[in-house]
C-alpha atoms as a PDB file:
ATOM      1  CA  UNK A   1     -14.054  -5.276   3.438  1.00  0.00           C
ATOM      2  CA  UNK A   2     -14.597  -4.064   7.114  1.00  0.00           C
ATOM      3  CA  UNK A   3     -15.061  -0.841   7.970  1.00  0.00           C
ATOM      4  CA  UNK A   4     -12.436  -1.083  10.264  1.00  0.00           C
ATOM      5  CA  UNK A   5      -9.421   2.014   9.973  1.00  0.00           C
ATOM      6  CA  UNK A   6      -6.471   1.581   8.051  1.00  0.00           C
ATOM      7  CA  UNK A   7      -3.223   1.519  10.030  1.00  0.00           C
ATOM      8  CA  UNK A   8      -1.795   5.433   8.275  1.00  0.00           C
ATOM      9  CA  UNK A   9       0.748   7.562  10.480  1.00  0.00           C
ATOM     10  CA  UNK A  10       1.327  10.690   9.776  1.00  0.00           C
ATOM     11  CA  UNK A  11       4.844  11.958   9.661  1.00  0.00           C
ATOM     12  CA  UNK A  12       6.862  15.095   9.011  1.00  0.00           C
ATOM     13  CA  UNK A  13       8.270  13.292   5.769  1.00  0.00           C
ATOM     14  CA  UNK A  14       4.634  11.953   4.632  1.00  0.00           C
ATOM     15  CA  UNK A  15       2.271   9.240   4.893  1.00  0.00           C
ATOM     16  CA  UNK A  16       3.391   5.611   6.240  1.00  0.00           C
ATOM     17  CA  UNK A  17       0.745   2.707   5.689  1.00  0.00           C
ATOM     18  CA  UNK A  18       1.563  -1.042   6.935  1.00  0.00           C
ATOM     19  CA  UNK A  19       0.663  -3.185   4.114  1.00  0.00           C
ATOM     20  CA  UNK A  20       0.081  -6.878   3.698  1.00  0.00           C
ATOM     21  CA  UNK A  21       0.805  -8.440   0.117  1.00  0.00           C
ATOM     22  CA  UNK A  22      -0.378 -11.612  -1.733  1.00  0.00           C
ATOM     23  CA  UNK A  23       1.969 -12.565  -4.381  1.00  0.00           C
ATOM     24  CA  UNK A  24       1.159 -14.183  -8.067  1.00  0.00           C
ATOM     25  CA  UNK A  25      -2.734 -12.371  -7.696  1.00  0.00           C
ATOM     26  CA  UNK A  26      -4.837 -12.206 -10.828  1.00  0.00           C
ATOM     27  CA  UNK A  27      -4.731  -8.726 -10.886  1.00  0.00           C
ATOM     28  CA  UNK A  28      -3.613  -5.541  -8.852  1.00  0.00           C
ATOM     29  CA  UNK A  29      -5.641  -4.504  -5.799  1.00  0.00           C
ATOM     30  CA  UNK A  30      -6.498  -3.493  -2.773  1.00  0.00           C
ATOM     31  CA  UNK A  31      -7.936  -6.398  -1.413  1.00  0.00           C
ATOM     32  CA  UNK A  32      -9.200  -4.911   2.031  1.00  0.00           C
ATOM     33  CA  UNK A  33      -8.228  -4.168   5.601  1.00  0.00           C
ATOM     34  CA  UNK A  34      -6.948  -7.177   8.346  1.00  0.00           C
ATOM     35  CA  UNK A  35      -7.896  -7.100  11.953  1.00  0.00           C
ATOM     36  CA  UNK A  36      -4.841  -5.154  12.897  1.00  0.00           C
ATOM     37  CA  UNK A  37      -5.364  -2.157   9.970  1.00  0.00           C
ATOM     38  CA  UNK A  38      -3.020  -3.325   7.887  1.00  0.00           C
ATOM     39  CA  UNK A  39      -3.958  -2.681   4.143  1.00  0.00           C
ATOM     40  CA  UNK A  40      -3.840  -5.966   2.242  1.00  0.00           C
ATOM     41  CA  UNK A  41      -2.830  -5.177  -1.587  1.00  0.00           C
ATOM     42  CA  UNK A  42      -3.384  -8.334  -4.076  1.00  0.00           C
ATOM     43  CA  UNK A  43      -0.282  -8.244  -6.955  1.00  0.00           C
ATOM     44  CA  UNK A  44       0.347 -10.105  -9.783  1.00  0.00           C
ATOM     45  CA  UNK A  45       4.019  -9.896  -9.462  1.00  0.00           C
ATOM     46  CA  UNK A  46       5.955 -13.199  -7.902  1.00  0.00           C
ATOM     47  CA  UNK A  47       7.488 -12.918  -4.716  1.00  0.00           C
ATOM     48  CA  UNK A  48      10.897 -13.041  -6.041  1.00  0.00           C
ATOM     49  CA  UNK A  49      14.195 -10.946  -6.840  1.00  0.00           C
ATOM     50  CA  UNK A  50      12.804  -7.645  -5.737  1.00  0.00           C
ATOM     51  CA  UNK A  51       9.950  -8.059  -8.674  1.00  0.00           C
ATOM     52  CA  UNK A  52       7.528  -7.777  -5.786  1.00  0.00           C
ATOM     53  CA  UNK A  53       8.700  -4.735  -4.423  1.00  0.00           C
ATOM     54  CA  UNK A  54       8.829  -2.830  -7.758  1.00  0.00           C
ATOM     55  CA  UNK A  55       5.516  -3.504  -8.429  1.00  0.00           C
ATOM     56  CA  UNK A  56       3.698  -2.627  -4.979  1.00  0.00           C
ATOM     57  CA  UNK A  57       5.687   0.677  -5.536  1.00  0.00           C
ATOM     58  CA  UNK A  58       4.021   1.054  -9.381  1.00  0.00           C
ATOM     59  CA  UNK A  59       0.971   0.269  -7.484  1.00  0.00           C
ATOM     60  CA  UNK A  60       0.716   2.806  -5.021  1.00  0.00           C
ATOM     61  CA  UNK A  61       2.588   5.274  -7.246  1.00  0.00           C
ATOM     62  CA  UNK A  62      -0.698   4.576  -9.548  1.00  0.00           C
ATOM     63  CA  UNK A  63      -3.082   4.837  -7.239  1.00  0.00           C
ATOM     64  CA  UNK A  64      -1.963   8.044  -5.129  1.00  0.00           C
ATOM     65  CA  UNK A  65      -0.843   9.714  -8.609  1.00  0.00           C
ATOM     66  CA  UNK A  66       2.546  10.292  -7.145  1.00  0.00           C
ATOM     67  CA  UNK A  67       6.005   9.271  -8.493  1.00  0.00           C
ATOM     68  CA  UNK A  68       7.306   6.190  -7.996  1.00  0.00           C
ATOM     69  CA  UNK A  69       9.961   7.503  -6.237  1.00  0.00           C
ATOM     70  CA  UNK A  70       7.802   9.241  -3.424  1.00  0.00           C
ATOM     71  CA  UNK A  71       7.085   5.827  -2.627  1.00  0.00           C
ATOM     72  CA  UNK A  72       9.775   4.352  -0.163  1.00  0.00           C
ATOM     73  CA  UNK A  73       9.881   0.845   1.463  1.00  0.00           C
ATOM     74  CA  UNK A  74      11.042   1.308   4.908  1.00  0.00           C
ATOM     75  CA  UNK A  75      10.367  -2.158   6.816  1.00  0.00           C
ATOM     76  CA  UNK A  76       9.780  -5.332   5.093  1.00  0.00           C
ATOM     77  CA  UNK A  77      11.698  -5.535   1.831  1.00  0.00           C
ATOM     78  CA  UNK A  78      12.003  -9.337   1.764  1.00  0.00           C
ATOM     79  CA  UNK A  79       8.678 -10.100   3.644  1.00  0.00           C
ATOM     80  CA  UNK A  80       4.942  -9.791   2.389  1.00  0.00           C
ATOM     81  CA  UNK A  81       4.409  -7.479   5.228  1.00  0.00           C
ATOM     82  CA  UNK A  82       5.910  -4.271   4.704  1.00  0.00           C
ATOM     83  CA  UNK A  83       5.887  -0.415   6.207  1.00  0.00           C
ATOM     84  CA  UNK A  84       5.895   2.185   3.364  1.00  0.00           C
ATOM     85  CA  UNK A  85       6.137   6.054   3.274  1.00  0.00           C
ATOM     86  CA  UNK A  86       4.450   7.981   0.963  1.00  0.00           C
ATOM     87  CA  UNK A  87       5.764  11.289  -0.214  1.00  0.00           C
ATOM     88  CA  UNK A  88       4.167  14.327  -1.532  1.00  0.00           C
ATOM     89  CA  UNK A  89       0.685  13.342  -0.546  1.00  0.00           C
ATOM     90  CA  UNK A  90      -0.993  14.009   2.133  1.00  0.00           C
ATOM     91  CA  UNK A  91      -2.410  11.666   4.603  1.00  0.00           C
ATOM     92  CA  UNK A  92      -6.339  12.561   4.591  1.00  0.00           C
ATOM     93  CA  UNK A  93      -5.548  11.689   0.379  1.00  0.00           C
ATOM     94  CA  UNK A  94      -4.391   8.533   1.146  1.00  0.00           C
ATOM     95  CA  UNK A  95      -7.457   7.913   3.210  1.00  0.00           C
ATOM     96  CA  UNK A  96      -9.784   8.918   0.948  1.00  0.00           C
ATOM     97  CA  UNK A  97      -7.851   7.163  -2.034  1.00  0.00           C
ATOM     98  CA  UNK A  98      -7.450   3.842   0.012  1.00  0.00           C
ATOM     99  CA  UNK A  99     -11.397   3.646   1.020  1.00  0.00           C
ATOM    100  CA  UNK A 100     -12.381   4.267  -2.493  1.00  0.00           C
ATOM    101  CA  UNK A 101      -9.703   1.753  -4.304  1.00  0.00           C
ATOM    102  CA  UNK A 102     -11.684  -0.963  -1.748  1.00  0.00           C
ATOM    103  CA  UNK A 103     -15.128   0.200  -2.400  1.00  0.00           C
ATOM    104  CA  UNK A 104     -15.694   1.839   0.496  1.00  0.00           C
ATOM    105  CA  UNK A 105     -17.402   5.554   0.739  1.00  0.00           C
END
């Protein structure tokens, strides 16, 4: 992975992160950044009947220790590229939780 910046706003409401996600993977991870910051998270879930969704929020749930409902799709819900807020964690957290799920210091 690049040392290039993830793409992380910070809002009022939390944390958004634009993420990029390839489907029927052999296991769940964050598979690194793309050119534009986007976060690119491998799943093993199928691409189909919201399964895909569900499990990117399990994911991130998992890997910020938050709830699964402080994680909110809010662009994207039927594409592989979606925009998602993160609740009740703050945005130097998701940072520092991000660069270490990819093996980066």
């Amino acid at each position: 992975m690049s040392n290039r910046e993830f793409d992380i706003t910070d809002a009022p409401s939390g944390t958004a992160i634009a993420v990029r996600i390839v489907p029927l993977a052999r296991c769940d991870e964050i598979a690194g950044i793309e050119e534009d910051g986007t976060v690119k998270i491998r799943l093993m879930a199928a691409p189909v009947e919201g399964e895909m969704n569900e499990a990117l929020s399990g994911f991130l749930a998992g890997l910020f220790g938050i709830s699964p409902q402080d994680v909110e799709i809010i662009a994207g819900l039927d594409s592989r590229k979606k925009l998602v807020m993160l609740t009740n964690i703050d945005t130097a957290s998701v940072e520092r939780l991000l660069y270490a799920a990819a093996g980066q210091a």
